[in-house]
Protein backbone atom coordinates (compact mmCIF):
# COMPACT_ATOMS: atom_id res chain seq x y z
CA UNK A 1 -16.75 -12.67 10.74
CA UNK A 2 -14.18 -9.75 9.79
CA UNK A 3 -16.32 -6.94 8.30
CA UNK A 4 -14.23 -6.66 5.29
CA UNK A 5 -14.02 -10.63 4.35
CA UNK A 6 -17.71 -10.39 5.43
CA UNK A 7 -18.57 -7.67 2.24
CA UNK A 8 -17.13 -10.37 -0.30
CA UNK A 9 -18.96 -13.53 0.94
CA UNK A 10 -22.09 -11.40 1.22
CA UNK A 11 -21.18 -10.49 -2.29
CA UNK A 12 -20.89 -13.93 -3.32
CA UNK A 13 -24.89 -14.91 -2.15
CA UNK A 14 -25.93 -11.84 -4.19
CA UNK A 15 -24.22 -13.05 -7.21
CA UNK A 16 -26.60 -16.48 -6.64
CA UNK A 17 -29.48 -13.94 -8.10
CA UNK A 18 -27.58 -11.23 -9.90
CA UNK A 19 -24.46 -11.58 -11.19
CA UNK A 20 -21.92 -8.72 -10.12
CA UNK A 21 -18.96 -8.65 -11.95
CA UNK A 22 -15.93 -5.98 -11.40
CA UNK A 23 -14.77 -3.84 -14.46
CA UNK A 24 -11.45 -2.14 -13.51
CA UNK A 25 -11.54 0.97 -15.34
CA UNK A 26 -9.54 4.49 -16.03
CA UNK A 27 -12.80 7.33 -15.59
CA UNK A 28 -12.91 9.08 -18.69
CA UNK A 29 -11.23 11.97 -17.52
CA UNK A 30 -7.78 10.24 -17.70
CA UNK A 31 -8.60 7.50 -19.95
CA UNK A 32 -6.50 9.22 -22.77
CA UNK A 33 -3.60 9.20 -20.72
CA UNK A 34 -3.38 6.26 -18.59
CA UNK A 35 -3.77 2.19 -19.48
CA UNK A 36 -4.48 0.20 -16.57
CA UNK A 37 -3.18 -3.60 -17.44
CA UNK A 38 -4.10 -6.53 -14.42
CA UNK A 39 -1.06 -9.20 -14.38
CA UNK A 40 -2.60 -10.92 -12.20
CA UNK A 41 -2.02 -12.58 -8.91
CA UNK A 42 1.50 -13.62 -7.72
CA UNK A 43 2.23 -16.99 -7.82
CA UNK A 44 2.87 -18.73 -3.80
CA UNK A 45 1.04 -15.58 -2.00
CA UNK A 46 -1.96 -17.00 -0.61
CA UNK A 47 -4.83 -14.91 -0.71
CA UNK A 48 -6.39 -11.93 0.34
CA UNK A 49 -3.76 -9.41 -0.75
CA UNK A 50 -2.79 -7.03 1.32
CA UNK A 51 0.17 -3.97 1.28
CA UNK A 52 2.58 -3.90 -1.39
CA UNK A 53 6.34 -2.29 -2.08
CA UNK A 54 9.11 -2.43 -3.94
CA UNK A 55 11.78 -3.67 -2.07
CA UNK A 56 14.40 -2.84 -5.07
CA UNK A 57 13.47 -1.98 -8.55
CA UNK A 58 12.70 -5.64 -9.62
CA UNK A 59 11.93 -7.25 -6.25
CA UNK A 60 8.11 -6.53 -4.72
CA UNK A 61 6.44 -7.00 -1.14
CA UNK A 62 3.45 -8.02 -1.51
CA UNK A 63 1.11 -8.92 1.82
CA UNK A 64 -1.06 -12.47 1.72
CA UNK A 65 -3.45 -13.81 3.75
CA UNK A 66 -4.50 -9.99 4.83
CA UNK A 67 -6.43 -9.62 7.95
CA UNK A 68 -5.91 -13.24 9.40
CA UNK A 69 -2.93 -13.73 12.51
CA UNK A 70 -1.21 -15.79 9.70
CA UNK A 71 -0.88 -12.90 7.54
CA UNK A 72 2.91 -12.61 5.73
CA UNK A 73 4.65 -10.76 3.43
CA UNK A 74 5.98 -12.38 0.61
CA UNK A 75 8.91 -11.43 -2.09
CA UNK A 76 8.18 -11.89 -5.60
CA UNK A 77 9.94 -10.46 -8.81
CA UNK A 78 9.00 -8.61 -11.59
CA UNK A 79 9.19 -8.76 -15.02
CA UNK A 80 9.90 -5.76 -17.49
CA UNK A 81 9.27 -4.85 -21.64
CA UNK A 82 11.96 -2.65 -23.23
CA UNK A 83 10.16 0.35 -21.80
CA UNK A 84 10.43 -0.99 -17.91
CA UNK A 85 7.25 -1.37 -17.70
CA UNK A 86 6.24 -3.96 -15.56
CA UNK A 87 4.11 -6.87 -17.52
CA UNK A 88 4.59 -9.95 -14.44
CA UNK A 89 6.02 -11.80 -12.33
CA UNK A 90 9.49 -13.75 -11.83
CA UNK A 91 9.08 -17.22 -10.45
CA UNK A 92 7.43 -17.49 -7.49
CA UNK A 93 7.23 -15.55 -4.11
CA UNK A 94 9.29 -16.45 -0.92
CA UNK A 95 8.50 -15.76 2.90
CA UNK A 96 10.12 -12.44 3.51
CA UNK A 97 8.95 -11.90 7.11
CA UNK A 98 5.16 -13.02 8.87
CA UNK A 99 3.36 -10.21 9.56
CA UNK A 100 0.17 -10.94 11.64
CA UNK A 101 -3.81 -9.24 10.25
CA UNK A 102 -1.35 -7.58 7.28
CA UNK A 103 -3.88 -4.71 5.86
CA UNK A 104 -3.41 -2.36 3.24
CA UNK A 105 -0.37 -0.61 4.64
CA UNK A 106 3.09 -1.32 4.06
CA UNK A 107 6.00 0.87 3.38
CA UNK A 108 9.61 1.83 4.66
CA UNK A 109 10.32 4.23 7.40
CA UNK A 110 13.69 6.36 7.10
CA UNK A 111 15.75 4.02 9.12
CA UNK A 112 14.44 0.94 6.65
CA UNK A 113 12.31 -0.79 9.28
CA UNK A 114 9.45 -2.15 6.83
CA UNK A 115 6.21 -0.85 8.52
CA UNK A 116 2.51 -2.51 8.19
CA UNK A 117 -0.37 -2.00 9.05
CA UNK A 118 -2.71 -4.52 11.46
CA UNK A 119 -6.59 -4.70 10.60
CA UNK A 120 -8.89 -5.40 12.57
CA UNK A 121 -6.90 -5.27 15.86
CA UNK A 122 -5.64 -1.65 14.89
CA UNK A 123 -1.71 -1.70 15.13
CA UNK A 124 1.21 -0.33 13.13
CA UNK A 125 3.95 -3.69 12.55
CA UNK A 126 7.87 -3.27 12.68
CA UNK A 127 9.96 -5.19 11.15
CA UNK A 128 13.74 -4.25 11.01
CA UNK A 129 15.91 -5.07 8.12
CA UNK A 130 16.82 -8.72 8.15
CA UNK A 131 14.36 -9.75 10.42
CA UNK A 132 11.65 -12.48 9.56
CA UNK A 133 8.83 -11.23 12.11
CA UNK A 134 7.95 -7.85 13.55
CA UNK A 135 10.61 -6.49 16.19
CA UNK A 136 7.84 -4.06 17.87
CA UNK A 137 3.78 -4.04 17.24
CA UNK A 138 2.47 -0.64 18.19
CA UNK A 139 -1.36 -0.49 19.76
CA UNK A 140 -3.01 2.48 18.26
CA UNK A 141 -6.39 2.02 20.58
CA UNK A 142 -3.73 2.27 23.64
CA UNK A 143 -0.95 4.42 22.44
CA UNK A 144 -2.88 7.78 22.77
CA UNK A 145 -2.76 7.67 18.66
CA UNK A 146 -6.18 8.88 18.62
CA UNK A 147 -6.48 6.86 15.44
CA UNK A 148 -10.20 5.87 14.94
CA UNK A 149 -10.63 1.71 15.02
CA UNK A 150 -9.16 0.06 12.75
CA UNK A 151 -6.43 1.66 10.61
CA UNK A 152 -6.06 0.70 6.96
CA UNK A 153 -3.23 2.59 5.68
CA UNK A 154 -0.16 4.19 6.26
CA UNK A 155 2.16 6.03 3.91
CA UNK A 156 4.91 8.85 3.85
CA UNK A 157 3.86 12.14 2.47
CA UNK A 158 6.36 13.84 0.05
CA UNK A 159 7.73 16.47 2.75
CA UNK A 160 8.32 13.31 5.18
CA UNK A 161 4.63 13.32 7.19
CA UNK A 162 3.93 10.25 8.17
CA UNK A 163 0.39 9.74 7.48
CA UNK A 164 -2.15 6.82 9.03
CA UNK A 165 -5.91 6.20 7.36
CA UNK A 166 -8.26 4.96 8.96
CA UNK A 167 -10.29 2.40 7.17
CA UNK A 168 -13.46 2.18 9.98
CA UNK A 169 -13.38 5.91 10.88
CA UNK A 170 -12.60 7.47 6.95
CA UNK A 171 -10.03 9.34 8.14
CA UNK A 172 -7.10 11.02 7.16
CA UNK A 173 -4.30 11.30 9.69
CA UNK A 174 -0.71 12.82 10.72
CA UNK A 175 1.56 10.95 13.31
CA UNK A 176 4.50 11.84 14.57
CA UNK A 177 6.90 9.27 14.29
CA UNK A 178 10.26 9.17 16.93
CA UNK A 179 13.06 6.69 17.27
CA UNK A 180 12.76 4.94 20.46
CA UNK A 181 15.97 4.11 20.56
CA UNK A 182 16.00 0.40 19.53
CA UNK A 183 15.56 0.83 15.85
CA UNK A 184 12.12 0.37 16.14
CA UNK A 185 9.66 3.85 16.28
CA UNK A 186 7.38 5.20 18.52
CA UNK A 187 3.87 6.95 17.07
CA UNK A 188 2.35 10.04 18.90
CA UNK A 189 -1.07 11.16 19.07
CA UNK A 190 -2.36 11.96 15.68
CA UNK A 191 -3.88 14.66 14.02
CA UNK A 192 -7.32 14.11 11.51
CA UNK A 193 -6.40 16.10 8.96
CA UNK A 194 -10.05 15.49 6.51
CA UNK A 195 -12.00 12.21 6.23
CA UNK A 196 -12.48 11.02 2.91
CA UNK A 197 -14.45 8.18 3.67
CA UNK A 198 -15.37 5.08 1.66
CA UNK A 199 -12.77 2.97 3.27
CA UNK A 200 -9.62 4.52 2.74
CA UNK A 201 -6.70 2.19 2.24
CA UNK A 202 -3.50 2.76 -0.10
CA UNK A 203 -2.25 5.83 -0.96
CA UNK A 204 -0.32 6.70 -3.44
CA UNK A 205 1.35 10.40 -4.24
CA UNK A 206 1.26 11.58 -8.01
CA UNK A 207 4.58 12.12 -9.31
CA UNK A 208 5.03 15.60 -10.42
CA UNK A 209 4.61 16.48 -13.93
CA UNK A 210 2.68 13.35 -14.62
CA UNK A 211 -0.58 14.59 -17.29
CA UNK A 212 -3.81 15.96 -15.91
CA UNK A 213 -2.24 16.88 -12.60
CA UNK A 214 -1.44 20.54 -12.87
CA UNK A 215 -1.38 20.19 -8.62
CA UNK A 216 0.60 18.41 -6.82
CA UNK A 217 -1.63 15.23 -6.21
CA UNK A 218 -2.80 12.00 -4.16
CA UNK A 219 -4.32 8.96 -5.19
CA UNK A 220 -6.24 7.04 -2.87
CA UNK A 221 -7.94 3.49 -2.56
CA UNK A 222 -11.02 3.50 -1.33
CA UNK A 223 -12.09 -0.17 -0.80
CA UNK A 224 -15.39 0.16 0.66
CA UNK A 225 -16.51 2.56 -2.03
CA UNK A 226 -15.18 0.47 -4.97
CA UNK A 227 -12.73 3.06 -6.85
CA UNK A 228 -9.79 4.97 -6.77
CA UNK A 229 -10.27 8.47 -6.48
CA UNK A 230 -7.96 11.54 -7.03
CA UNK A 231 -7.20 14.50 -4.90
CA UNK A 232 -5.27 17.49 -4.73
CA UNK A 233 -3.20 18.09 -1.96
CA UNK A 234 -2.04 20.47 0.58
CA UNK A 235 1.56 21.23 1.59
CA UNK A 236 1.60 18.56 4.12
CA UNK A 237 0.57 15.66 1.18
CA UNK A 238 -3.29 16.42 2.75
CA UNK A 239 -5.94 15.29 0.25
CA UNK A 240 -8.33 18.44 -0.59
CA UNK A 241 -11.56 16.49 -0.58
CA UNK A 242 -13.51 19.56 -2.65
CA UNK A 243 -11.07 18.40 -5.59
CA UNK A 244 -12.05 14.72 -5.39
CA UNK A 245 -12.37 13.18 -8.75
CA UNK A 246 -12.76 9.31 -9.85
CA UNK A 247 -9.48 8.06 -11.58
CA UNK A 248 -10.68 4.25 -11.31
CA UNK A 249 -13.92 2.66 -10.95
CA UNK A 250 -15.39 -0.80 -11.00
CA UNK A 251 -12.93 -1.98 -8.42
CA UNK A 252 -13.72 -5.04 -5.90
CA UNK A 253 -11.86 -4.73 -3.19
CA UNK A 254 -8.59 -1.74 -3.67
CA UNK A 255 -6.39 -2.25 -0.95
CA UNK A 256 -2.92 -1.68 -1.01
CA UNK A 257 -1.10 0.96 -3.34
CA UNK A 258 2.94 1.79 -4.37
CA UNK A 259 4.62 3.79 -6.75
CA UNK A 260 7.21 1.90 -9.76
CA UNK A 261 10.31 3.57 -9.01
CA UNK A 262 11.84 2.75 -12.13
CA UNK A 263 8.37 4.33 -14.53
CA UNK A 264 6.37 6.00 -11.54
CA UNK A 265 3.70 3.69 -12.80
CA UNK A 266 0.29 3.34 -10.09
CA UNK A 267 0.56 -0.22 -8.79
CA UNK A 268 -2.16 -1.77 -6.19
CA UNK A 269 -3.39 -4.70 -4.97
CA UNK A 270 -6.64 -5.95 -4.46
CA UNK A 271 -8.60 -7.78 -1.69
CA UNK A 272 -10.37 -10.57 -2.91
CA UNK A 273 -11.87 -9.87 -6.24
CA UNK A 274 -9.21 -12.33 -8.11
CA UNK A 275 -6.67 -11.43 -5.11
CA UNK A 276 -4.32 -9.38 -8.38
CA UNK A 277 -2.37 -6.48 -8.93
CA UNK A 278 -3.22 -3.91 -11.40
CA UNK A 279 -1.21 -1.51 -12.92
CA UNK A 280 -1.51 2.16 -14.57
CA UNK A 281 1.32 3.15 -16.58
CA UNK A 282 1.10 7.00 -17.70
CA UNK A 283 2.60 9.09 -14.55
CA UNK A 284 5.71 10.94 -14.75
CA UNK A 285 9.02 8.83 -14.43
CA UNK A 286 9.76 9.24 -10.35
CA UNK A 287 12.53 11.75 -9.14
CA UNK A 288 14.13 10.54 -6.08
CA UNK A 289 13.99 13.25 -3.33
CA UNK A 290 15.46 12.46 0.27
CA UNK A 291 11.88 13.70 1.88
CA UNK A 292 10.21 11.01 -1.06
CA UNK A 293 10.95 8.26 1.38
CA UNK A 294 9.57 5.00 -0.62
CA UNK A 295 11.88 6.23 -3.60
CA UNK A 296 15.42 7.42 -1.82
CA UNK A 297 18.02 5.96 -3.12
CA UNK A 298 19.68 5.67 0.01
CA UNK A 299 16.82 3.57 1.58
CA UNK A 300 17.12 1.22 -1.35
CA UNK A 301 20.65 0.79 -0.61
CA UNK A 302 19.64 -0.28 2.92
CA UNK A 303 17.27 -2.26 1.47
CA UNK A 304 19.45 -4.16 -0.62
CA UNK A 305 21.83 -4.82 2.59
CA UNK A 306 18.83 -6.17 4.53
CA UNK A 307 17.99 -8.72 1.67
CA UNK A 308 21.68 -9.65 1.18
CA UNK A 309 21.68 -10.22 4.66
CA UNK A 310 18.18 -12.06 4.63
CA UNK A 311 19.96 -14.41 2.35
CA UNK A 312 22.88 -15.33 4.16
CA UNK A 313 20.86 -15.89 7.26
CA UNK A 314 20.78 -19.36 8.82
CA UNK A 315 17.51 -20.77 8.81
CA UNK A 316 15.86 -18.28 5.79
CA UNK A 317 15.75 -18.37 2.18
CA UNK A 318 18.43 -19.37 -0.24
């Protein structure tokens, strides 16, 4: 049984004799600034969730059936109030590309491959734009990665660090990550930077100015532990783990994480536990910076080109 799947149905006999039932909640120390609102699961991704990201302003990634060798990612729209807040969905989600034991990463390298993260089976997915299926799957137990069995995670630290979590081993890690010359990467051995622990799985970097963050900040999901807790970092993105702080609690199952890049509000998705996305409006409104790789404008362009593309493609989507 895969661990994580295992936690929920072992969840499920408990609630036979006590009920357990999952709150999500801002912690009290930035309740007065932030509203979390769930809308819910997207309509035509199966679940578990896994990885989400905006693949323009109004268009989201989200991963279904995480953790299985039928796992995909799916394309759904959102919806928006006068305020661009996000408040749904738009119709219903459409195969963007499979994407085989989809975890809680997924984001877009520099070159706009689409990159995901494999759990249990510990690999790192590329898929280039346009394509339906990954173009390379990296082996982190037998690329020299280091990368403690399995990895959760992955995101891009503001100064351009690529960084890999590991969701068995807690930790916190730094890759380096070359072209190989096919459009497709290769990752080199990594470096634990701290180990947070509690299952780490999306990460998501506070956007600067954003209330009760005087330093520059992380957010991170930590699935096994049930919340989603808040960290200074260092100059390499780093979290601080002496500066740990609850910023949600009463979570079943936190798994993936992205940043709005319209509001800079907190999206994530959860694992089981109603398979939804919650979000956390509040944060600053996101400033596009070249090293701020999920919110260049340039790698939205090229994201744009690969859907266009997608669209026109014999044998894919209308």
């Amino acid at each position: 049984m895969n661990w994580k799947f295992g936690s929920f149905a072992m969840a499920a006999l408990a609630c036979a004799v006590t009920p357990v039932v999952h709150a999500d909640t801002v912690a009290p120390a930035f309740s007065a600034d932030y509203t979390l609102t769930n809308i819910g699961t997207p309509t035509g991704v199966p679940g578990l969730l896994g990885g989400i990201v905006f693949l323009n302003p109004n268009e989201l990634l989200v991963g279904g059936n995480a953790n299985n060798g039928s796992g995909s990612i799916y394309e759904i729209g959102v919806t928006r109030d006068g305020a661009g807040n996000i408040t749904g969905y738009s119709g219903t989600a459409t195969l963007y590309s499979t994407a085989p034991f989809i975890d809680g990463g997924l984001v877009f390298a520099p070159n706009g491959d689409l990159l995901y993260t494999g759990y249990p089976n510990n690999t790192i997915g590329e898929i280039k734009p346009g394509s339906t299926s990954p173009d390379k799957i990296v082996d982190l137990n037998s690329n020299g990665s280091g990368v403690a069995s399995s990895v959760g995670s992955i995101q891009f630290a503001p100064n351009g660090q690529f960084k890999i979590l590991s969701y068995n081993g807690g930790g916190f890690y730094t890759a380096p990550l070359t072209p190989d010359g096919s459009g497709t990467y290769d990752i080199g051995a990594a470096t634990l930077e701290s180990t947070p622990g509690g299952g780490p799985e999306g990460a998501f970097y506070v956007p600067p100015g954003s209330p009760d963050f005087s330093n520059p900040s992380l957010l991170l999901a930590l699935y096994s532990a049930g919340k989603v807790e808040a960290y200074s970092v260092d100059a390499n993105g780093n979290p601080i783990l002496s500066t740990a702080q609850d910023f949600i609690t009463g979570l079943g199952g936190a798994e993936g994480a992205t940043i709005d890049p319209v509001t800079g509000d907190f999206l994530f998705s959860t694992f089981g536990s109603g398979n939804h996305i919650d979000v956390v409006s509040g944060f600053a409104s996101p400033v596009p910076e070249p090293a701020y790789l999920p919110l260049s404008g340039a790698l939205f362009g090229l994201m744009a080109i690969a859907a266009i593309a997608r669209r026109k493609a014999p044998g894919t989507k209308a």
